[in-house]
C-alpha atoms as a PDB file:
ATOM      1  CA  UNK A   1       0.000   0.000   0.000  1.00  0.00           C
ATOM      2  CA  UNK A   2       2.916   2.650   0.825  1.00  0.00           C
ATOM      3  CA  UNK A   3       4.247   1.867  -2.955  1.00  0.00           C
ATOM      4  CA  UNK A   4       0.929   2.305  -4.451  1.00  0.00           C
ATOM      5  CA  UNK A   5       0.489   5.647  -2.468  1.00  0.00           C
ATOM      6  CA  UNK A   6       3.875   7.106  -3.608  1.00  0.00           C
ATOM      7  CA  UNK A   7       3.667   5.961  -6.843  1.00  0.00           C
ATOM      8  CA  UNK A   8      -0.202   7.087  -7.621  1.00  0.00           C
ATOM      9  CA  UNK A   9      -1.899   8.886  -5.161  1.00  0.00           C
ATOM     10  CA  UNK A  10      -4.388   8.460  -1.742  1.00  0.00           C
ATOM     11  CA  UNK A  11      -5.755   5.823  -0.924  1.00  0.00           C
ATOM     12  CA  UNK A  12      -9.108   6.319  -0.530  1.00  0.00           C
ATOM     13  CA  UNK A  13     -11.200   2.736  -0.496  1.00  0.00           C
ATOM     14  CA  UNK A  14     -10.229  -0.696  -0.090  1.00  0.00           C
ATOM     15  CA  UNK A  15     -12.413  -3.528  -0.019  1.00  0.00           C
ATOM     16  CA  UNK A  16     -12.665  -6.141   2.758  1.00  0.00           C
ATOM     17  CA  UNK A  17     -10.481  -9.499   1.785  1.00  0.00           C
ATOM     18  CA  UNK A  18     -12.531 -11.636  -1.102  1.00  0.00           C
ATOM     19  CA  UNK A  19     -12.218 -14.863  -2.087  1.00  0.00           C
ATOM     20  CA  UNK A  20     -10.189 -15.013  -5.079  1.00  0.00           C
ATOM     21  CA  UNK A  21     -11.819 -18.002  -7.278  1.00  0.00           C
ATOM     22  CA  UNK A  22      -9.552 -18.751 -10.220  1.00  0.00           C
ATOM     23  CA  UNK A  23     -10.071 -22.407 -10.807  1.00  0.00           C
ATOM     24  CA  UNK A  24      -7.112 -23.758  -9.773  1.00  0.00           C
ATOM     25  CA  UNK A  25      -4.963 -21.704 -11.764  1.00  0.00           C
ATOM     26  CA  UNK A  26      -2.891 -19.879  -9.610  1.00  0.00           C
ATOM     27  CA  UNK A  27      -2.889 -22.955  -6.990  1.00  0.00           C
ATOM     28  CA  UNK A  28       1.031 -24.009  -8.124  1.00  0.00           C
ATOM     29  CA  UNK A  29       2.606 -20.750  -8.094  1.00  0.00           C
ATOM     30  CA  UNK A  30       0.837 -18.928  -4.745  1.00  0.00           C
ATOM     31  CA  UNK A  31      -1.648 -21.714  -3.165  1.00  0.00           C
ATOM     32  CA  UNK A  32      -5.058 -22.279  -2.707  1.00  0.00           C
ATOM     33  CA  UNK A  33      -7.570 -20.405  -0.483  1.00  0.00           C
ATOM     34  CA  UNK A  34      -6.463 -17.005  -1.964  1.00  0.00           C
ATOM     35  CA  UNK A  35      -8.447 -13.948  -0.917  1.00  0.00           C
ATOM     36  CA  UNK A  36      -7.799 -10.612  -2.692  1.00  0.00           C
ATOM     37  CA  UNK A  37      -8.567  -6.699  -1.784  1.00  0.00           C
ATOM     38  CA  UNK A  38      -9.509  -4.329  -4.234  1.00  0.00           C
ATOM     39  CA  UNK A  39      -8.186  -0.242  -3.630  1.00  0.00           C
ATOM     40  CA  UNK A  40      -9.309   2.563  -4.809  1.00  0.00           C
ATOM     41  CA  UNK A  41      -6.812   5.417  -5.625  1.00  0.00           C
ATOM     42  CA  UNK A  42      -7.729   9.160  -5.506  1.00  0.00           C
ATOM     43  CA  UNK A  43      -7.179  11.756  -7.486  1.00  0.00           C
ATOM     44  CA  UNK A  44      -8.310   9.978 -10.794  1.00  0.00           C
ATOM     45  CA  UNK A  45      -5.383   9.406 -12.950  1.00  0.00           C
ATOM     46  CA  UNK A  46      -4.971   9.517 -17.069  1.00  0.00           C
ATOM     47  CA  UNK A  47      -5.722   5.923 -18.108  1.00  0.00           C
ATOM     48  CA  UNK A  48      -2.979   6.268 -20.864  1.00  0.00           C
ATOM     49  CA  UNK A  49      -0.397   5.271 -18.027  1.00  0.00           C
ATOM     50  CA  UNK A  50      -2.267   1.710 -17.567  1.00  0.00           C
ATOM     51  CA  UNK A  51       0.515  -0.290 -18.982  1.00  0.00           C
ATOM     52  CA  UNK A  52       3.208   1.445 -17.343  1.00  0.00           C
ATOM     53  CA  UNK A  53       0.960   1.020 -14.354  1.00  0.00           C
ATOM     54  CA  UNK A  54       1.544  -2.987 -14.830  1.00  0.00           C
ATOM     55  CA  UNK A  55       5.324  -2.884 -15.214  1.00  0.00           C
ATOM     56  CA  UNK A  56       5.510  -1.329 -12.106  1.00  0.00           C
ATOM     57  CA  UNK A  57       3.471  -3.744 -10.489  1.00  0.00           C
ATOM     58  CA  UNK A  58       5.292  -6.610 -12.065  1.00  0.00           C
ATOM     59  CA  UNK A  59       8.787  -5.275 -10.743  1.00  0.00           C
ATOM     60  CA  UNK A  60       7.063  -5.219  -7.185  1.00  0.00           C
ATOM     61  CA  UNK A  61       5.991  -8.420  -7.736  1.00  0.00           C
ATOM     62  CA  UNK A  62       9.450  -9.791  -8.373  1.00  0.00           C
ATOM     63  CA  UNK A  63      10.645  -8.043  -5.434  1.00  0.00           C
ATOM     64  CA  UNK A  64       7.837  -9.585  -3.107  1.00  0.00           C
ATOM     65  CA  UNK A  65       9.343 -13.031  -4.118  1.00  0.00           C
ATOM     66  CA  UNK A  66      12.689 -11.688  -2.428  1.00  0.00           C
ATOM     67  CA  UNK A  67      10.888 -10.249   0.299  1.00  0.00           C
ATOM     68  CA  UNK A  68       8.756 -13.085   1.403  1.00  0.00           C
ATOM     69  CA  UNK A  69      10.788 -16.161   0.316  1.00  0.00           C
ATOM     70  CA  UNK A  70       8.508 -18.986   1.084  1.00  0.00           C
ATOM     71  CA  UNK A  71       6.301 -22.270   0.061  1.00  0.00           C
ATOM     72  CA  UNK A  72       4.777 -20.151  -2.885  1.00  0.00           C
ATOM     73  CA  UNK A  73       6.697 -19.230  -6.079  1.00  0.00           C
ATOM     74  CA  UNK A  74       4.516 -16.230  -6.416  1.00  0.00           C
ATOM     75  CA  UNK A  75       3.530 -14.318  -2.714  1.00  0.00           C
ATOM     76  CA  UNK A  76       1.758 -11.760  -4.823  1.00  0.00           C
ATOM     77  CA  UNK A  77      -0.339 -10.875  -7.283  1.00  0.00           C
ATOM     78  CA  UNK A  78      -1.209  -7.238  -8.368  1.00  0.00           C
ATOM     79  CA  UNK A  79      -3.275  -6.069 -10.872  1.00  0.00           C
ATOM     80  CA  UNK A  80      -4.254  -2.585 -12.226  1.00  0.00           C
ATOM     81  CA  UNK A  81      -6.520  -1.141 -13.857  1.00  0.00           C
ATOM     82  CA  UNK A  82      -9.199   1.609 -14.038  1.00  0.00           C
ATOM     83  CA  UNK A  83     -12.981   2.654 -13.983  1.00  0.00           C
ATOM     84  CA  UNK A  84     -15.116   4.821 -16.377  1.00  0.00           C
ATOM     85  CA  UNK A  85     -18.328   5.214 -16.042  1.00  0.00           C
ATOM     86  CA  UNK A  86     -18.708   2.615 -18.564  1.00  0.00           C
ATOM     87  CA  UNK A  87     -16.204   0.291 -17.924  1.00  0.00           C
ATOM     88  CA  UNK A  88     -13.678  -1.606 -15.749  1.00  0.00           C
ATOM     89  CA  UNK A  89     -10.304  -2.206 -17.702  1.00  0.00           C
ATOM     90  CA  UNK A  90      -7.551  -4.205 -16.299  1.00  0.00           C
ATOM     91  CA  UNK A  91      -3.800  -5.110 -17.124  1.00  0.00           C
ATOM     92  CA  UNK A  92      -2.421  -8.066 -17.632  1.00  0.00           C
ATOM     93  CA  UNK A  93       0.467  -9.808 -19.366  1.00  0.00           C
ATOM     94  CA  UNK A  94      -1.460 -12.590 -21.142  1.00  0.00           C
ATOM     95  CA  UNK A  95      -2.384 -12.200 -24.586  1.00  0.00           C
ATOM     96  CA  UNK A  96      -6.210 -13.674 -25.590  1.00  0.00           C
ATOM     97  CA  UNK A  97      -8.287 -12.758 -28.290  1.00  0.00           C
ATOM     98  CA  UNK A  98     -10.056 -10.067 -26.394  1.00  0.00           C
ATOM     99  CA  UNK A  99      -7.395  -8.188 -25.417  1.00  0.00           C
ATOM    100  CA  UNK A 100      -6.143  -4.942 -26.736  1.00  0.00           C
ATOM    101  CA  UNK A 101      -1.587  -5.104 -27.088  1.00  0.00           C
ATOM    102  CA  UNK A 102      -0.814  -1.629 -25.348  1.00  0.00           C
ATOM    103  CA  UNK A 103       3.153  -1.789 -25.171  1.00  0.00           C
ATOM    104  CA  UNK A 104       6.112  -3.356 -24.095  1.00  0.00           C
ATOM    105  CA  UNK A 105       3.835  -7.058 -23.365  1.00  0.00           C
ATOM    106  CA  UNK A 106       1.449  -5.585 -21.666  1.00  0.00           C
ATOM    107  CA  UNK A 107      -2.533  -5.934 -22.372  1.00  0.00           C
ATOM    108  CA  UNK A 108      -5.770  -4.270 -21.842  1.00  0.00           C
ATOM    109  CA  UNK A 109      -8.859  -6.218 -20.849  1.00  0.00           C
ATOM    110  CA  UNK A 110     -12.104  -4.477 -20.766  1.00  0.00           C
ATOM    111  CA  UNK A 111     -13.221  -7.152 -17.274  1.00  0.00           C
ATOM    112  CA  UNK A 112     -16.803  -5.559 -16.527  1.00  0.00           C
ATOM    113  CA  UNK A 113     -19.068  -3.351 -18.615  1.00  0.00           C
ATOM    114  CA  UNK A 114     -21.374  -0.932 -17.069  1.00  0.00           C
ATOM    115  CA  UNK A 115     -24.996  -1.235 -19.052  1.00  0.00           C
ATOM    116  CA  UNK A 116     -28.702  -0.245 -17.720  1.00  0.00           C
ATOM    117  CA  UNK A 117     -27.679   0.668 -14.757  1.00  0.00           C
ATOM    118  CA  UNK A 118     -25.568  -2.322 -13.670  1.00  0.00           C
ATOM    119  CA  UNK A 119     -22.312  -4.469 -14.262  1.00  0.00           C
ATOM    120  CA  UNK A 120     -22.369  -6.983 -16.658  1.00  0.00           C
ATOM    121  CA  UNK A 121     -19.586  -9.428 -16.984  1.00  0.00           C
ATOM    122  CA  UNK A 122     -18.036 -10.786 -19.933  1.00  0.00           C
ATOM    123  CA  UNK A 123     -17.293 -14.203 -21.158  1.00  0.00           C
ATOM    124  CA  UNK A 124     -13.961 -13.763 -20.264  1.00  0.00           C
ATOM    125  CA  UNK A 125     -14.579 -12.327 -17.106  1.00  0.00           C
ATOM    126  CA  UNK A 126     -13.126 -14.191 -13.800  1.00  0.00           C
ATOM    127  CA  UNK A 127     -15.136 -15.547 -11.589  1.00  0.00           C
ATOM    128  CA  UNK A 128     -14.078 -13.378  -8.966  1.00  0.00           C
ATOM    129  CA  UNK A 129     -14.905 -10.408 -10.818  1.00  0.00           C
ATOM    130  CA  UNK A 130     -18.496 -12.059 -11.147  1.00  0.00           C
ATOM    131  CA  UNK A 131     -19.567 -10.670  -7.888  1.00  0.00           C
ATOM    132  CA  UNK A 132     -21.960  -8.402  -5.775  1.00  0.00           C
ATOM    133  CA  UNK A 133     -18.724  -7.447  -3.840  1.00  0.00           C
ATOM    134  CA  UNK A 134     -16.708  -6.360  -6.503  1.00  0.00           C
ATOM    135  CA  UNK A 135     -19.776  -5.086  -8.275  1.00  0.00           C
ATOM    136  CA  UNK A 136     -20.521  -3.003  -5.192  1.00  0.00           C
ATOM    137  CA  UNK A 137     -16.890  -1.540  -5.296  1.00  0.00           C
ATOM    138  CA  UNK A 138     -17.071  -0.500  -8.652  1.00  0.00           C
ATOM    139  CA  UNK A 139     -19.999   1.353  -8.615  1.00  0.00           C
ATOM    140  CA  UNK A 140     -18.640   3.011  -5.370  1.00  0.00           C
ATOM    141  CA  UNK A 141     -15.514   3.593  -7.772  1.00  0.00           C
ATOM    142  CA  UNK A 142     -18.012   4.542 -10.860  1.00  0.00           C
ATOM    143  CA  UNK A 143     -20.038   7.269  -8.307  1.00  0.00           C
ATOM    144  CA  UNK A 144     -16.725   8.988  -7.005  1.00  0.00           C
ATOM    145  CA  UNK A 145     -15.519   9.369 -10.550  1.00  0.00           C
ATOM    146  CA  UNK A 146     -18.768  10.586 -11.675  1.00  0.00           C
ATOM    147  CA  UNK A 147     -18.595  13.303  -8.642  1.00  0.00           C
ATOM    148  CA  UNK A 148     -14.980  14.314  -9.532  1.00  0.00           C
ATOM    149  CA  UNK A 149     -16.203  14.547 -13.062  1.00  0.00           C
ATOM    150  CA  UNK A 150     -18.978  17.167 -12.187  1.00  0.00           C
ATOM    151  CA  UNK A 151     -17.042  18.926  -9.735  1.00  0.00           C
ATOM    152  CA  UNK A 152     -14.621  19.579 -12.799  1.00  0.00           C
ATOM    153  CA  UNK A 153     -17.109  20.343 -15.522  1.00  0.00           C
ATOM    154  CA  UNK A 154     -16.584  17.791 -17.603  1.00  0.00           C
ATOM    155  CA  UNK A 155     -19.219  15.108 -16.997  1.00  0.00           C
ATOM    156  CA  UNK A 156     -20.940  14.575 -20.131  1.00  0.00           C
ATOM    157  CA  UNK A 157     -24.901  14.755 -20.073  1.00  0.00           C
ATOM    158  CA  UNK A 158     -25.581  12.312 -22.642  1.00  0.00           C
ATOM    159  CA  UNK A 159     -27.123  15.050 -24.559  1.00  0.00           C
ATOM    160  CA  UNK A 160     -24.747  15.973 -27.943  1.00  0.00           C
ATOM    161  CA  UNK A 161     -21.623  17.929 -26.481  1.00  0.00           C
ATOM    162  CA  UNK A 162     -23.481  18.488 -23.367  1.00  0.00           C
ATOM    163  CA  UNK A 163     -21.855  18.724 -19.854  1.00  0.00           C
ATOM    164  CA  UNK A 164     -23.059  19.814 -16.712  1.00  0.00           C
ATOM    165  CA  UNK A 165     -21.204  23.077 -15.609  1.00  0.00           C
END
């Protein structure tokens, strides 16, 4: 939490631990029983940086195995990424035919999709983005953007090049 804080800004939410379902996947490199928590970084930052954003996270990573030398290969996982009010858009490092090639081997998944109202997954969502506690901390995510976004005039309406001053 202190690197994420000097490298991006306050923290300002983080969720309680979840249970992190992947299937199994991550059960030879870090275990089973995983949990994961979810933060929420204020001010709002340019979403241009998002791979960047993973490479830092990926040299933490690395150092974590240092730090924590242990049973599991991999002691952490980190993942970032960022909310519109349309969408939640993670990094990652594996390439799949939904994913967007940003730079240096880093990729763009849009995870969740915000439509009607609510958060609809994808078929390439996982599973533990599939939830009512992850749903609830992106709306809480959505709603703070959306208030930052009116505070600085440039929340769009939905009317032609509308915003509300």
């Amino acid at each position: 939490m202190e690197r994420i804080v000097s490298q991006w800004g306050t923290v300002v939410e983080t969720s309680p631990p979840l249970p992190f379902a992947a299937g199994g996947y991550y059960d030879d490199e870090m275990g089973a029983g995983l949990t994961k928590v979810m933060v929420a970084i204020d001010p709002p930052i340019d979403p241009q940086g998002l791979a960047d954003w993973k490479l830092q996270t990926n040299v933490w990573e690395r150092e974590a195995m240092d730090l924590f030398p242990g049973e599991t290969v991999r002691p952490l996982n980190l993942d970032p990424g960022y909310i519109t009010q349309a969408k939640l858009v993670l990094a990652t490092v594996k390439d799949r035919d939904h994913r967007v090639y940003l730079h240096t081997g880093i990729f763009g998944e849009i995870t969740l999709s915000y439509i009607g109202g609510q958060w609809v997954w994808h078929r390439w969502t996982y599973p533990d983005y599939r939830t009512d506690d992850v749903y609830a901390f992106a709306t809480d995510c959505r709603n703070r953007l959306r208030a930052f976004l009116k505070a600085s005039g440039a929340f769009r309406t939905g009317k032609k090049n509308s915003f509300i001053d």
